[in-house]
Protein backbone atom coordinates (compact mmCIF):
# COMPACT_ATOMS: atom_id res chain seq x y z
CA UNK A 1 15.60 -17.14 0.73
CA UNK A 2 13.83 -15.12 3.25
CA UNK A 3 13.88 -14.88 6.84
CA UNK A 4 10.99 -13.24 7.78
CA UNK A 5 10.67 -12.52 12.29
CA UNK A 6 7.47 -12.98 13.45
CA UNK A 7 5.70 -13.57 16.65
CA UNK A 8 2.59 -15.76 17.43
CA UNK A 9 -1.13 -13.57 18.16
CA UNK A 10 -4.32 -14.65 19.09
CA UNK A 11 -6.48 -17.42 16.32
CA UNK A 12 -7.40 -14.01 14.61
CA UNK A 13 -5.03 -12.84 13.57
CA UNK A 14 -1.83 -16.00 14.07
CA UNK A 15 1.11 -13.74 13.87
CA UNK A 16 2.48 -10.55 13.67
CA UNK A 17 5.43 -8.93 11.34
CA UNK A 18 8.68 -7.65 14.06
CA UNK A 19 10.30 -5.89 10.87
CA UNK A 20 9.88 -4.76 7.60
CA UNK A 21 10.65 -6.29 4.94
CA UNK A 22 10.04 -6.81 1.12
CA UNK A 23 9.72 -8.58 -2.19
CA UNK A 24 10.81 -7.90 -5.73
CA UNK A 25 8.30 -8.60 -8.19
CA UNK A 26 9.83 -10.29 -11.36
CA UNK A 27 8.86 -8.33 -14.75
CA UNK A 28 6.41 -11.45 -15.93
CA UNK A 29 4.59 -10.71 -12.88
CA UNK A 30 4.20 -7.14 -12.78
CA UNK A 31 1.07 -5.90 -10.98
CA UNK A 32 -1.81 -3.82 -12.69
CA UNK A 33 -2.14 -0.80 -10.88
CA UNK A 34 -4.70 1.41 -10.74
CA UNK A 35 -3.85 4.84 -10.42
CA UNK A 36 -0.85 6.98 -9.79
CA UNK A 37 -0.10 8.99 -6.76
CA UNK A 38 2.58 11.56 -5.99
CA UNK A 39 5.58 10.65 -4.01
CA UNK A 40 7.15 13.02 -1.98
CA UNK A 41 10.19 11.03 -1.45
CA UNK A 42 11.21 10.65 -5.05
CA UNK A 43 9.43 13.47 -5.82
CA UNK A 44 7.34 11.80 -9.25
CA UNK A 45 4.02 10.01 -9.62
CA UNK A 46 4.13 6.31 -8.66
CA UNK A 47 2.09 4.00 -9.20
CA UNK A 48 1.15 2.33 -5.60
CA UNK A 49 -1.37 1.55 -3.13
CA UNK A 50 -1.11 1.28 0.83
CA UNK A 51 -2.57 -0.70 3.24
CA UNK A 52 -3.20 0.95 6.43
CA UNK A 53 -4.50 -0.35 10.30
CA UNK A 54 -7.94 1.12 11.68
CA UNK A 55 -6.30 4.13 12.95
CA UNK A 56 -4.44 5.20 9.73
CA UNK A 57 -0.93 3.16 10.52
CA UNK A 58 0.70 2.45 6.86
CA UNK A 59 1.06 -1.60 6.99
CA UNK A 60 1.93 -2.67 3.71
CA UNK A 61 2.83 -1.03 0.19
CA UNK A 62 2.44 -1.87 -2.92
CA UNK A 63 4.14 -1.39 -6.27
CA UNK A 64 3.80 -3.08 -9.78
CA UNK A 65 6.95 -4.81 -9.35
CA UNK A 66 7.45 -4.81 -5.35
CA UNK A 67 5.48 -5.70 -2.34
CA UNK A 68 6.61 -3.74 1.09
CA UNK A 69 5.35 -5.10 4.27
CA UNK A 70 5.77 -3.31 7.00
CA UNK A 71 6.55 -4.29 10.97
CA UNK A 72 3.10 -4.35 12.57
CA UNK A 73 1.39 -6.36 9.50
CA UNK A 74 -0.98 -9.37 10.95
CA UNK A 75 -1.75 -12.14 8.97
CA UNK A 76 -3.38 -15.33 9.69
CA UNK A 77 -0.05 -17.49 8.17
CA UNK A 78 -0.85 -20.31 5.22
CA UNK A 79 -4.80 -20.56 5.16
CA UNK A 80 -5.62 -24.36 5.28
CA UNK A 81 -2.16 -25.56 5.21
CA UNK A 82 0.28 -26.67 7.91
CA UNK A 83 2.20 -23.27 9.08
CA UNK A 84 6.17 -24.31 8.45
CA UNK A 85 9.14 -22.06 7.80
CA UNK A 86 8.67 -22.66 4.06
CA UNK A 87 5.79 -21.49 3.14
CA UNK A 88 5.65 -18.30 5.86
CA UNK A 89 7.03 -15.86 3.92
CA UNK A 90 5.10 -16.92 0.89
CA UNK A 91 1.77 -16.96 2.93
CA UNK A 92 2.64 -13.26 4.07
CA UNK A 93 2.82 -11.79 0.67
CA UNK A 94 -0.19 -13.59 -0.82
CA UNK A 95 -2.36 -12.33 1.97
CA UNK A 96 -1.26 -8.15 1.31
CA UNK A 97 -2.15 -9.11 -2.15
CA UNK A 98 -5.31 -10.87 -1.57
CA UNK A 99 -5.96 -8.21 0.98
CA UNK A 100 -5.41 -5.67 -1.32
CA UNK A 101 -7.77 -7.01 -4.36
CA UNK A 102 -10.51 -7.84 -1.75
CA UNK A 103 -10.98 -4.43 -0.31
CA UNK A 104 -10.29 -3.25 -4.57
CA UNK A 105 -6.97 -1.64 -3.73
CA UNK A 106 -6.08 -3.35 -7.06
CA UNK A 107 -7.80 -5.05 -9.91
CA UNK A 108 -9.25 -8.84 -9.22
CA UNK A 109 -6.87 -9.14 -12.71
CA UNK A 110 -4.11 -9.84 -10.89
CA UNK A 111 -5.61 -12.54 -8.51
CA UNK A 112 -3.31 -15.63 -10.58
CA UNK A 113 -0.29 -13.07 -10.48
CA UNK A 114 -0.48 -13.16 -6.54
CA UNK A 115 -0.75 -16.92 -6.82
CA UNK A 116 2.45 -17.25 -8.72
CA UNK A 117 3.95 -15.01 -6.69
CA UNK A 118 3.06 -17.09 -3.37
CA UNK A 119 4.77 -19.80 -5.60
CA UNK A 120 7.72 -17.99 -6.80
CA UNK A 121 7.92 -17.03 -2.82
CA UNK A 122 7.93 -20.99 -1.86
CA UNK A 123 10.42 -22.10 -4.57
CA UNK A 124 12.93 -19.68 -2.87
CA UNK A 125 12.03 -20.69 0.65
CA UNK A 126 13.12 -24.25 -0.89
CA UNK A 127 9.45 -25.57 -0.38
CA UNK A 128 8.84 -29.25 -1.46
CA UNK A 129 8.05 -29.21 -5.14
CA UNK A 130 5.14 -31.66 -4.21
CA UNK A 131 3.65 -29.20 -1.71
CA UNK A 132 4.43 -25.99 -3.87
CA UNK A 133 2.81 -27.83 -6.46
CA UNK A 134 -0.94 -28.65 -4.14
CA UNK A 135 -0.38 -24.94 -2.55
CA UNK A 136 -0.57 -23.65 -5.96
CA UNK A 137 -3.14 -25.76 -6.83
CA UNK A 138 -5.78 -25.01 -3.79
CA UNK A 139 -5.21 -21.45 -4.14
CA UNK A 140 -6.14 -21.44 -8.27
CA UNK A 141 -9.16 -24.18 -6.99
CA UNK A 142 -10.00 -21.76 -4.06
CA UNK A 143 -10.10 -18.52 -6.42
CA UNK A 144 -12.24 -20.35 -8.96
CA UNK A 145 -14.93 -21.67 -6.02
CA UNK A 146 -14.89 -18.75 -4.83
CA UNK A 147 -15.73 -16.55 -8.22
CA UNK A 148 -17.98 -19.31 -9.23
CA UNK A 149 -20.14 -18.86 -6.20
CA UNK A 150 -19.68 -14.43 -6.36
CA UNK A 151 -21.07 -14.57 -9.54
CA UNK A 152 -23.86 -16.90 -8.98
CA UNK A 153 -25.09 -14.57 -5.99
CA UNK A 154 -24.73 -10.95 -8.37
């Protein structure tokens, strides 16, 4: 279970990450990546991306089997959904993802792997199964709308 410490913003962005801290992707959810960049600290090509502010600060990172998010993150909390202890942490992780495939950071493949993640997330927060079950379900609905409608307009 996580315990994530965040503090309330402004309605743009609801709250704000006070630490770091991250989330090991399981192997059946391993995230396509899309190209490999040297890292210094290990010293060998890794496969990641980064998410940084306006003015360059490194908020999130992001492996094929672990999401980083760093203190400083904002995030607008569980789109269309009550915001409750459960389903924070989950909400947090799905966004960097979502973030990350909407600004093509990573492929749009892995769209229904950040959706079972935000479940997997939930399940250890010891979300309702009822409401892990409709969260689940309006994000797969939500993605589908929402391609349906992209590729009606290209």
């Amino acid at each position: 279970m996580y315990s994530i410490k965040y503090k309330r913003l402004s309605p743009i962005w609801k709250y704000e990450l006070l630490e770091t801290v991250d989330y090991d992707i399981p192997d059946h959810l391993r995230l396509n990546m899309p190209t490999r960049k040297w890292d210094m600290a290990s010293r060998i090509y890794n496969c990641y991306v980064d998410i940084r502010s306006r003015e360059g600060k490194q908020l999130a990172l992001i492996y094929p089997k672990r999401i980083i998010a760093k203190c400083g993150y904002r995030w607008d909390g569980p789109t269309g959904a009550i915001d409750t202890d459960t389903f924070m942490a989950g909400s947090l992780f799905h966004d960097i993802l979502c973030q990350a495939i909407s600004e093509n950071l990573i492929p749009k493949s892995n769209q229904k792997k950040a959706d079972k993640i935000m479940r997997l997330i939930n399940k250890g927060q010891n979300m309702n199964p009822l409401r892990r079950w409709w969260t689940y379900t309006a994000v797969r609905w939500y993605q589908s709308f929402r391609h349906r409608v992209h590729d009606k307009e290209g």
